[in-house]
Every structure is written in C-alpha cells, then in structure tokens.
PDB file of N, CA and C in Angstrom:
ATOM      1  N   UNK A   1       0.793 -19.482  19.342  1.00  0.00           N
ATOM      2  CA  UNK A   1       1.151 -18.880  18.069  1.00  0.00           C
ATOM      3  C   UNK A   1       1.198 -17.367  18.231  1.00  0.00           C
ATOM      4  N   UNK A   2       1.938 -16.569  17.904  1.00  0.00           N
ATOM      5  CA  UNK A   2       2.392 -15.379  17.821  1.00  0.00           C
ATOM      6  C   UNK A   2       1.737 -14.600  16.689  1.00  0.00           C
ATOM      7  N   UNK A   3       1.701 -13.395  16.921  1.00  0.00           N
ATOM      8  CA  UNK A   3       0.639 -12.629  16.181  1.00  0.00           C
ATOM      9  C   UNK A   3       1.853 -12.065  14.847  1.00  0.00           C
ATOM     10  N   UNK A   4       1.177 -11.918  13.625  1.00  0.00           N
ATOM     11  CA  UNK A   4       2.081 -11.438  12.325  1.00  0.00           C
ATOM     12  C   UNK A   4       2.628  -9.715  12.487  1.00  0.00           C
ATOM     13  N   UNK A   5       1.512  -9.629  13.045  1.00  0.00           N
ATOM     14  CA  UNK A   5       0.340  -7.949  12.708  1.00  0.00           C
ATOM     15  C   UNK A   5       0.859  -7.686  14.308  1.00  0.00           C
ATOM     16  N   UNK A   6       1.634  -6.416  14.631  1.00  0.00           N
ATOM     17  CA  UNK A   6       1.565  -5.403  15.601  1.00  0.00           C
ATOM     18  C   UNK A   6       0.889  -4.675  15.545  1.00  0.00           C
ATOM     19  N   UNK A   7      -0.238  -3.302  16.508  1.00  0.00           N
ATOM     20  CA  UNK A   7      -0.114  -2.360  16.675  1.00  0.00           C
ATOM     21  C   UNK A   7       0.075  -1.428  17.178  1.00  0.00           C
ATOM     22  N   UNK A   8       0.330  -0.222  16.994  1.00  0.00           N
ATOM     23  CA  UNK A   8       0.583   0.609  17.644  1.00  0.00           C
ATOM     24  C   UNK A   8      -0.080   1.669  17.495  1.00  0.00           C
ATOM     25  N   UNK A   9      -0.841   2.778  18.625  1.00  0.00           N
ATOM     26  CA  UNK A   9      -1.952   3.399  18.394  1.00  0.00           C
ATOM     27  C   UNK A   9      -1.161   4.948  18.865  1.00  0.00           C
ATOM     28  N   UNK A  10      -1.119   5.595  18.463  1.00  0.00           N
ATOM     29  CA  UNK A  10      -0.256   6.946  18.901  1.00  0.00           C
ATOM     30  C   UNK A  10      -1.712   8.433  19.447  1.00  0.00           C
ATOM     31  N   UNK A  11      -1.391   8.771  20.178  1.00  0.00           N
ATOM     32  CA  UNK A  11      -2.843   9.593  20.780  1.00  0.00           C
ATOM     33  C   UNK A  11      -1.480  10.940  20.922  1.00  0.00           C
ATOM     34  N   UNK A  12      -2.109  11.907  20.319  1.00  0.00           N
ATOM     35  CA  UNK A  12      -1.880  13.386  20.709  1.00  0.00           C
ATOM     36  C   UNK A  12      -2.592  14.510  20.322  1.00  0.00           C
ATOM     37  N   UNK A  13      -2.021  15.716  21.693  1.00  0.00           N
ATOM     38  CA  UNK A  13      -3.337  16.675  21.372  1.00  0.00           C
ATOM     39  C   UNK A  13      -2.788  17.347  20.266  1.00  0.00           C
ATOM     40  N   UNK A  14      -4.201  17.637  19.604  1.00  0.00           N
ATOM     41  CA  UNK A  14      -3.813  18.727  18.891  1.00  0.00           C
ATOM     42  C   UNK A  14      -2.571  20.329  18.914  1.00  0.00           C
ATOM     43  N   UNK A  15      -2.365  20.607  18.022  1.00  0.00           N
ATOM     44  CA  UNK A  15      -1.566  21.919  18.370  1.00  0.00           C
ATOM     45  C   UNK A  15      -2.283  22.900  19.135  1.00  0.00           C
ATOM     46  N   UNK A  16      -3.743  22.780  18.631  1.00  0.00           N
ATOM     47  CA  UNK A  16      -4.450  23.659  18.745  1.00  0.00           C
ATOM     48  C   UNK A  16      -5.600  23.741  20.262  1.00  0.00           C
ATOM     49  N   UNK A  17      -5.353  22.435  21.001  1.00  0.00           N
ATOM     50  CA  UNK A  17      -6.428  22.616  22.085  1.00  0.00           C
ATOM     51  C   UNK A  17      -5.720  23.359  23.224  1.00  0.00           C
ATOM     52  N   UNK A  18      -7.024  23.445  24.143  1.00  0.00           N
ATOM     53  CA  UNK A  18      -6.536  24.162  25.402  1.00  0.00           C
ATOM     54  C   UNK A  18      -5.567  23.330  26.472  1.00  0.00           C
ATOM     55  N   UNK A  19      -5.196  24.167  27.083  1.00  0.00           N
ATOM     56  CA  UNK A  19      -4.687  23.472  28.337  1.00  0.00           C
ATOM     57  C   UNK A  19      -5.742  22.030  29.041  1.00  0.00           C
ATOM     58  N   UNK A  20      -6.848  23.316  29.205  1.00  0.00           N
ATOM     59  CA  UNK A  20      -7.558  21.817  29.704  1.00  0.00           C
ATOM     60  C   UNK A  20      -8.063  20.489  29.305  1.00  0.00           C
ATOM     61  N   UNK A  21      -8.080  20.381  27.589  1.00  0.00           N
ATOM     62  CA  UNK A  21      -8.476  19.312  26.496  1.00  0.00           C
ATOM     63  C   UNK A  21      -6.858  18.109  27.284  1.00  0.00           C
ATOM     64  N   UNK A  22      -6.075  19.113  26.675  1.00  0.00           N
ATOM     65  CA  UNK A  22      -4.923  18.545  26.621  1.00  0.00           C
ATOM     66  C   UNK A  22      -4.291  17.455  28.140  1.00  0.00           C
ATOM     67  N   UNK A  23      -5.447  18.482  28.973  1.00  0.00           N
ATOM     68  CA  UNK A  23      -4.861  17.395  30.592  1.00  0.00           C
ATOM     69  C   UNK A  23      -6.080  16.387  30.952  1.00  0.00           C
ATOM     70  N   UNK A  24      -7.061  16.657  30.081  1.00  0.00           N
ATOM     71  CA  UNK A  24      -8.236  15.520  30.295  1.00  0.00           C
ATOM     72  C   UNK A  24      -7.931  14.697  28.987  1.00  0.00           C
ATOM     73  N   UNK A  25      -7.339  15.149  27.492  1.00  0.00           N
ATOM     74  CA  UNK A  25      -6.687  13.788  27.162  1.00  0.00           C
ATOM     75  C   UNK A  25      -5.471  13.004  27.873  1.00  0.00           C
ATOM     76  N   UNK A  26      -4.686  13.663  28.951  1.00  0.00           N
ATOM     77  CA  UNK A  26      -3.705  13.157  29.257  1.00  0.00           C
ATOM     78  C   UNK A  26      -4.136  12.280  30.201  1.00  0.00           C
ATOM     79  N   UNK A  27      -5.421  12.170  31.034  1.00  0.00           N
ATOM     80  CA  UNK A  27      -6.041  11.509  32.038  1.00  0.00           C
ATOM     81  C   UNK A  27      -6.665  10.031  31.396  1.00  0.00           C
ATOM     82  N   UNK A  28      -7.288  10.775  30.186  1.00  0.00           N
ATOM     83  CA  UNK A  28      -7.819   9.668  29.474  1.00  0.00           C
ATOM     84  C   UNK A  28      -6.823   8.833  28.867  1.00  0.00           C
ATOM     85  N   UNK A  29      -5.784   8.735  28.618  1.00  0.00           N
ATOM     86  CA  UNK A  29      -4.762   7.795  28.315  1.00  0.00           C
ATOM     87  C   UNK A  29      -3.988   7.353  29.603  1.00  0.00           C
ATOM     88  N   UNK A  30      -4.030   7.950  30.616  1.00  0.00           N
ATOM     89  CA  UNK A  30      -3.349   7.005  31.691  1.00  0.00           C
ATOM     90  C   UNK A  30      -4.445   6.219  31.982  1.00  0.00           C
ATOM     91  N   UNK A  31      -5.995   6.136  32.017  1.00  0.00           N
ATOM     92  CA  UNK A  31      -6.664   5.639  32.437  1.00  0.00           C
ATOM     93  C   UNK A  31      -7.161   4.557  31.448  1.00  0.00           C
ATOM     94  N   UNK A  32      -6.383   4.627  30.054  1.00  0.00           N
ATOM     95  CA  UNK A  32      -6.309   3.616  29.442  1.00  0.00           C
ATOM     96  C   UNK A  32      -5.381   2.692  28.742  1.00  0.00           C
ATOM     97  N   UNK A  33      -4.155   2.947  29.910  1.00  0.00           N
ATOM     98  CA  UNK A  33      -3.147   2.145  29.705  1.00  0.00           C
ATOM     99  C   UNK A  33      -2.577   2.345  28.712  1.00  0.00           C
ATOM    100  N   UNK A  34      -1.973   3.586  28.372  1.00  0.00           N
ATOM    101  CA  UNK A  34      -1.463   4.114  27.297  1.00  0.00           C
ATOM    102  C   UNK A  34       0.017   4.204  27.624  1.00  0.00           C
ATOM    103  N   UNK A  35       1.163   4.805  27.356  1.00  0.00           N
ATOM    104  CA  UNK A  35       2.170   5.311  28.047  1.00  0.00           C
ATOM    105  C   UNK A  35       2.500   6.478  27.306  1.00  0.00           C
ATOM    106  N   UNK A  36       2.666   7.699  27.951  1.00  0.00           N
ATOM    107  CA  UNK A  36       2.652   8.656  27.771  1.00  0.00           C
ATOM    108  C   UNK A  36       4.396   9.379  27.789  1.00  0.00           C
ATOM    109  N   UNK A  37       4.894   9.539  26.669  1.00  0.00           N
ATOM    110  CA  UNK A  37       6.060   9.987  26.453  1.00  0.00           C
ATOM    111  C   UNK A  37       6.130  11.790  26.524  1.00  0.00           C
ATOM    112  N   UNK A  38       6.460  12.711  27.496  1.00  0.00           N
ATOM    113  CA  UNK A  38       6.836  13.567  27.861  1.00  0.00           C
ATOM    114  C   UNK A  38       7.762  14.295  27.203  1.00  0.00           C
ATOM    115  N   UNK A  39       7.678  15.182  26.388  1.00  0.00           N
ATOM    116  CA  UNK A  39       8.894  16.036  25.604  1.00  0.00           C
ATOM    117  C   UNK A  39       8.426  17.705  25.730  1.00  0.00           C
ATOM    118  N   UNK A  40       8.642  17.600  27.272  1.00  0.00           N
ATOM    119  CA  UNK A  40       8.915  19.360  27.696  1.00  0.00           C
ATOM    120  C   UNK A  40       7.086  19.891  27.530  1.00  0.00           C
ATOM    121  N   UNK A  41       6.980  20.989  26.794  1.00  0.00           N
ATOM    122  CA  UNK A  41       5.709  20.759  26.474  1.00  0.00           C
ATOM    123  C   UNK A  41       4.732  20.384  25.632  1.00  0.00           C
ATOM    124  N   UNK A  42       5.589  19.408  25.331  1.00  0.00           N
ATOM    125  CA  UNK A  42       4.414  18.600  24.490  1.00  0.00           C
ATOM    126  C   UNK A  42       4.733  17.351  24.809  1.00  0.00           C
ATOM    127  N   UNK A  43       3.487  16.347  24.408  1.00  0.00           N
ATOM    128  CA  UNK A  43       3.771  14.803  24.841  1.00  0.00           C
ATOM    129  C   UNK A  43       3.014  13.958  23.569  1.00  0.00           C
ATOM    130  N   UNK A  44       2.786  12.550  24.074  1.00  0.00           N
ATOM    131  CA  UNK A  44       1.831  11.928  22.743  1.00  0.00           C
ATOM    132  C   UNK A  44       1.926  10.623  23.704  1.00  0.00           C
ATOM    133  N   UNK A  45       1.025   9.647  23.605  1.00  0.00           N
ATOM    134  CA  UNK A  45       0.947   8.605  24.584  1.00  0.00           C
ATOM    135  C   UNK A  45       0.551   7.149  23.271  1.00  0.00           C
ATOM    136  N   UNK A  46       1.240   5.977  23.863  1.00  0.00           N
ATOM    137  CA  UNK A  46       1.181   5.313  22.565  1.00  0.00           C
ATOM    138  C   UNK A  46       0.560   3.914  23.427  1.00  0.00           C
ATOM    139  N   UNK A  47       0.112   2.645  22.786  1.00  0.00           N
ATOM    140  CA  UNK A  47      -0.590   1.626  23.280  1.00  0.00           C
ATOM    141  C   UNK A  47      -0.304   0.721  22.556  1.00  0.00           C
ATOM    142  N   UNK A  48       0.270  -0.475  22.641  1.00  0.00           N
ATOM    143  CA  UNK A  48       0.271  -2.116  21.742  1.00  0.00           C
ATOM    144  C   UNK A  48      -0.746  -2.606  21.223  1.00  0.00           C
ATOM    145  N   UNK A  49      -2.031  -2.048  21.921  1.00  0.00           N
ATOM    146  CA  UNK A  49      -3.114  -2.883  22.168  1.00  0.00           C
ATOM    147  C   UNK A  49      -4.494  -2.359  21.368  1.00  0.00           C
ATOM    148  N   UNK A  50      -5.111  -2.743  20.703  1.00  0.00           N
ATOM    149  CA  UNK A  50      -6.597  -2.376  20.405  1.00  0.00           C
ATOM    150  C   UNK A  50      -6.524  -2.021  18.917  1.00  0.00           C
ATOM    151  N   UNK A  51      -7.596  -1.164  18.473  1.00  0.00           N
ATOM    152  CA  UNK A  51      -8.155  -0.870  17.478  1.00  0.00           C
ATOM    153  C   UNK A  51      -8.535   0.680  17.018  1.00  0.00           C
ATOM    154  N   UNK A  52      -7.740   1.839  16.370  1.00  0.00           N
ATOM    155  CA  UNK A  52      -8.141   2.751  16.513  1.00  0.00           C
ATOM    156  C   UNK A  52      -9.084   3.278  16.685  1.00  0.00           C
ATOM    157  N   UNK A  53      -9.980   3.148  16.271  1.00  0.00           N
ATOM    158  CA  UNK A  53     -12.158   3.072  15.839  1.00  0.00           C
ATOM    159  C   UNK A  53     -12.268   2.846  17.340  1.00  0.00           C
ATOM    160  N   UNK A  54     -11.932   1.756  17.691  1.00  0.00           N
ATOM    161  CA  UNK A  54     -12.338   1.634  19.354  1.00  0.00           C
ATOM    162  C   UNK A  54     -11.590   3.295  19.969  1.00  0.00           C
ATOM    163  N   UNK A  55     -11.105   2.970  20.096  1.00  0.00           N
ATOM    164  CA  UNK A  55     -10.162   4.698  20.731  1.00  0.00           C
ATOM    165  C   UNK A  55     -10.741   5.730  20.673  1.00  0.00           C
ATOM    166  N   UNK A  56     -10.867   5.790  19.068  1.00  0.00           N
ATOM    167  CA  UNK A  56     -11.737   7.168  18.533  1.00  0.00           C
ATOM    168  C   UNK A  56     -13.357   7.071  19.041  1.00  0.00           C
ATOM    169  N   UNK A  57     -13.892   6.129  19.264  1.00  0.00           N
ATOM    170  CA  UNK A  57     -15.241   6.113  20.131  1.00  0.00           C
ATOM    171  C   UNK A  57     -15.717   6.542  21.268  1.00  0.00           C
ATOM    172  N   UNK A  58     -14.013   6.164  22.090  1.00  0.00           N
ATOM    173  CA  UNK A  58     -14.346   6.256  23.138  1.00  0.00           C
ATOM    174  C   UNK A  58     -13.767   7.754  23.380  1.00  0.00           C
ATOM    175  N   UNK A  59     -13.120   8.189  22.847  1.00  0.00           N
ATOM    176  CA  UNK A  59     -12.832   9.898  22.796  1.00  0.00           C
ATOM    177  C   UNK A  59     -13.798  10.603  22.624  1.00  0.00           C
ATOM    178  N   UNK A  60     -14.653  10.372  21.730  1.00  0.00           N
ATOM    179  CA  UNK A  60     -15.745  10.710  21.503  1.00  0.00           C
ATOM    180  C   UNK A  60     -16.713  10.876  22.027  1.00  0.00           C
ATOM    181  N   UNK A  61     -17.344   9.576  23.037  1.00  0.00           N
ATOM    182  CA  UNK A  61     -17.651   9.431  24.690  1.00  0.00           C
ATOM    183  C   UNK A  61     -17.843  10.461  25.796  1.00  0.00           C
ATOM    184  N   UNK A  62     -16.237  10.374  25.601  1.00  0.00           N
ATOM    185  CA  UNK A  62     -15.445  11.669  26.645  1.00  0.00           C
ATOM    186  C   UNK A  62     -15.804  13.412  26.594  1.00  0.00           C
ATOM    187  N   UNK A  63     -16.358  13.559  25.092  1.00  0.00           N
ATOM    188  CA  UNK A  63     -16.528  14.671  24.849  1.00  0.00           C
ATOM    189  C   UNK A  63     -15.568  15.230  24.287  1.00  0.00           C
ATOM    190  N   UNK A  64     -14.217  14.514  23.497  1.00  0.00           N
ATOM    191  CA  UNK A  64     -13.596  15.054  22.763  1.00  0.00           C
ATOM    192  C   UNK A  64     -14.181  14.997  21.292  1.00  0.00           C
ATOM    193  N   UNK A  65     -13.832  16.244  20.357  1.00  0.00           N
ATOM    194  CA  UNK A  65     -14.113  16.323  19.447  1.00  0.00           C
ATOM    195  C   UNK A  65     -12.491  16.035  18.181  1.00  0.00           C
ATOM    196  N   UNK A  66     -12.888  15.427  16.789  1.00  0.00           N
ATOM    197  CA  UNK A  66     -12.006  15.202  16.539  1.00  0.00           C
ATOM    198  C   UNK A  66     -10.933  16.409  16.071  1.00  0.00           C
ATOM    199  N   UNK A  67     -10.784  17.553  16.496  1.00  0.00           N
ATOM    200  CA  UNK A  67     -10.256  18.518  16.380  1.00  0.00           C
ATOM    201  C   UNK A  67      -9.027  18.915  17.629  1.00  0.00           C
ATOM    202  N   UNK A  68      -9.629  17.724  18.797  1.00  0.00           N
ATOM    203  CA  UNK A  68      -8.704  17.932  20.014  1.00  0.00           C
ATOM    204  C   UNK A  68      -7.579  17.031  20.005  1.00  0.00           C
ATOM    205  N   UNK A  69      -7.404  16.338  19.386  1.00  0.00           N
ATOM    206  CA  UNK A  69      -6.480  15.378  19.206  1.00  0.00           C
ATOM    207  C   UNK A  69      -6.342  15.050  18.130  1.00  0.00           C
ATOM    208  N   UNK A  70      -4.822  14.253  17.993  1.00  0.00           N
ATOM    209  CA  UNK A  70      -4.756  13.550  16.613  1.00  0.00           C
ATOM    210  C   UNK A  70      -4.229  11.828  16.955  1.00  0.00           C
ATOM    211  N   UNK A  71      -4.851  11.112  16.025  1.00  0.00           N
ATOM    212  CA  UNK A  71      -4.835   9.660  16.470  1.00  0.00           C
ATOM    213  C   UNK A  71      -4.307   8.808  15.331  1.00  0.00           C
ATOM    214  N   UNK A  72      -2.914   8.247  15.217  1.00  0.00           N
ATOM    215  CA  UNK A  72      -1.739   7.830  14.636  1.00  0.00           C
ATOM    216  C   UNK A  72      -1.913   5.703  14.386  1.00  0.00           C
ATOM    217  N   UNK A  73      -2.425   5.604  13.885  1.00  0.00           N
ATOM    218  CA  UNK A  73      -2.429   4.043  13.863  1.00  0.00           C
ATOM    219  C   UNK A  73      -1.653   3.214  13.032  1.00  0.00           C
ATOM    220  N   UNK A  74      -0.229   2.763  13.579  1.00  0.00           N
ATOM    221  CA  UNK A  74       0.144   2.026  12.704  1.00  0.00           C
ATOM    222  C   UNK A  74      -0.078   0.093  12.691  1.00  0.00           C
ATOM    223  N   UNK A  75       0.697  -0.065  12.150  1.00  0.00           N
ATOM    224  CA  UNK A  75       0.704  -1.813  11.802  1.00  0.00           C
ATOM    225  C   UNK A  75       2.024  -2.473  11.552  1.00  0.00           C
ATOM    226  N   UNK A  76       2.384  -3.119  12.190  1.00  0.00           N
ATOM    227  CA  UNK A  76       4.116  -3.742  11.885  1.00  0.00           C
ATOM    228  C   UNK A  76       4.134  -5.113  11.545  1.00  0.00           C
ATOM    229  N   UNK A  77       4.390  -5.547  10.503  1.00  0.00           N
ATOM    230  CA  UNK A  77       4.805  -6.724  10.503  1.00  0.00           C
ATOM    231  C   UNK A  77       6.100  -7.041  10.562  1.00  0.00           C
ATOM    232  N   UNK A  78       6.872  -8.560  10.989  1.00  0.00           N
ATOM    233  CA  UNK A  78       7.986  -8.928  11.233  1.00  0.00           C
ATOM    234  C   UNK A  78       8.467  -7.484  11.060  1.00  0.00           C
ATOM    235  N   UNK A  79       8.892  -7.571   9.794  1.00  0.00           N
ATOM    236  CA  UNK A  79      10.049  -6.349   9.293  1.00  0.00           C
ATOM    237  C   UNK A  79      10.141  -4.996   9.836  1.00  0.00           C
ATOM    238  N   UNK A  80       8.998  -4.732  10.418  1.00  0.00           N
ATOM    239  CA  UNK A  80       9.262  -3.376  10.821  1.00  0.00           C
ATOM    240  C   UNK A  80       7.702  -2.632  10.376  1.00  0.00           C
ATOM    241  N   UNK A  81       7.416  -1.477  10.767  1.00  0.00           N
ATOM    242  CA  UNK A  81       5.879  -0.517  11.305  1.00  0.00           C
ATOM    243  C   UNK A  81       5.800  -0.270   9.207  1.00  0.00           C
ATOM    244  N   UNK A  82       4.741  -0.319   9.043  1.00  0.00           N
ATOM    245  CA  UNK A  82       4.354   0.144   7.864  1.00  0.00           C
ATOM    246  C   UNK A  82       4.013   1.485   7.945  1.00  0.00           C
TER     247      UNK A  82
END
C-alpha cells in the first residue's frame, strides 16, 4: 500500500551565517542523504524522508543554532505539496 502523505523537508542556511555554518550545514546534509541543489552562491538541500523535529534535533546536536538555518517542511497529498 502506498503512502497518501509525501514529504518533503527543505534545509537552508540562513542569509545571515558564516561561511563556515554554511559548509558544516552543507556536510551535514550530504551526510544525511539530503540532495543538495546548487544555485551559484547559494544552495538549499531537500529529503523525501523523515520528520522535521527529527532534523531540527539533530541540527541542534551539531551545534547549530536555530538562527543558522532555515528548515521548510512540506506535505503533499495526491494532488500536489500543500
């Protein structure tokens, strides 16, 4: 049986962090199977899989604060992303 409910979890840095926030979030999403879409200098890395709260925990973990990133959670059913 096939799931109703998609999601999709969107991870990007803030406008505002450093270089280095920005390449240890970029580590932390390849290292969690994210895929990371590239647009010059800026990027945002997105995932099918999980639970935002889980994400945001584990950022948290990491030593990011919620000021270094911004974290995008949507939900799709059939029709299309709410």
């Amino acid at each position: 049986m096939t799931s109703v409910i998609a999601i999709k979890i969107t991870l990007t840095p803030a406008a505002t962090a450093s270089s280095a926030v920005r390449e240890r979030l970029r580590h932390f999403a390849n290292q969690h199977r994210f895929v990371i879409d590239d647009a010059g200098n800026s990027w945002h890395a997105v995932i099918y899989d999980g639970e935002g709260e889980d994400v945001k925990a584990r950022l948290r973990q990491q030593g990011f604060t919620d000021t270094d990133f911004s974290l995008n959670v949507e939900y799709q059913r059939r029709w299309g992303f709410l």
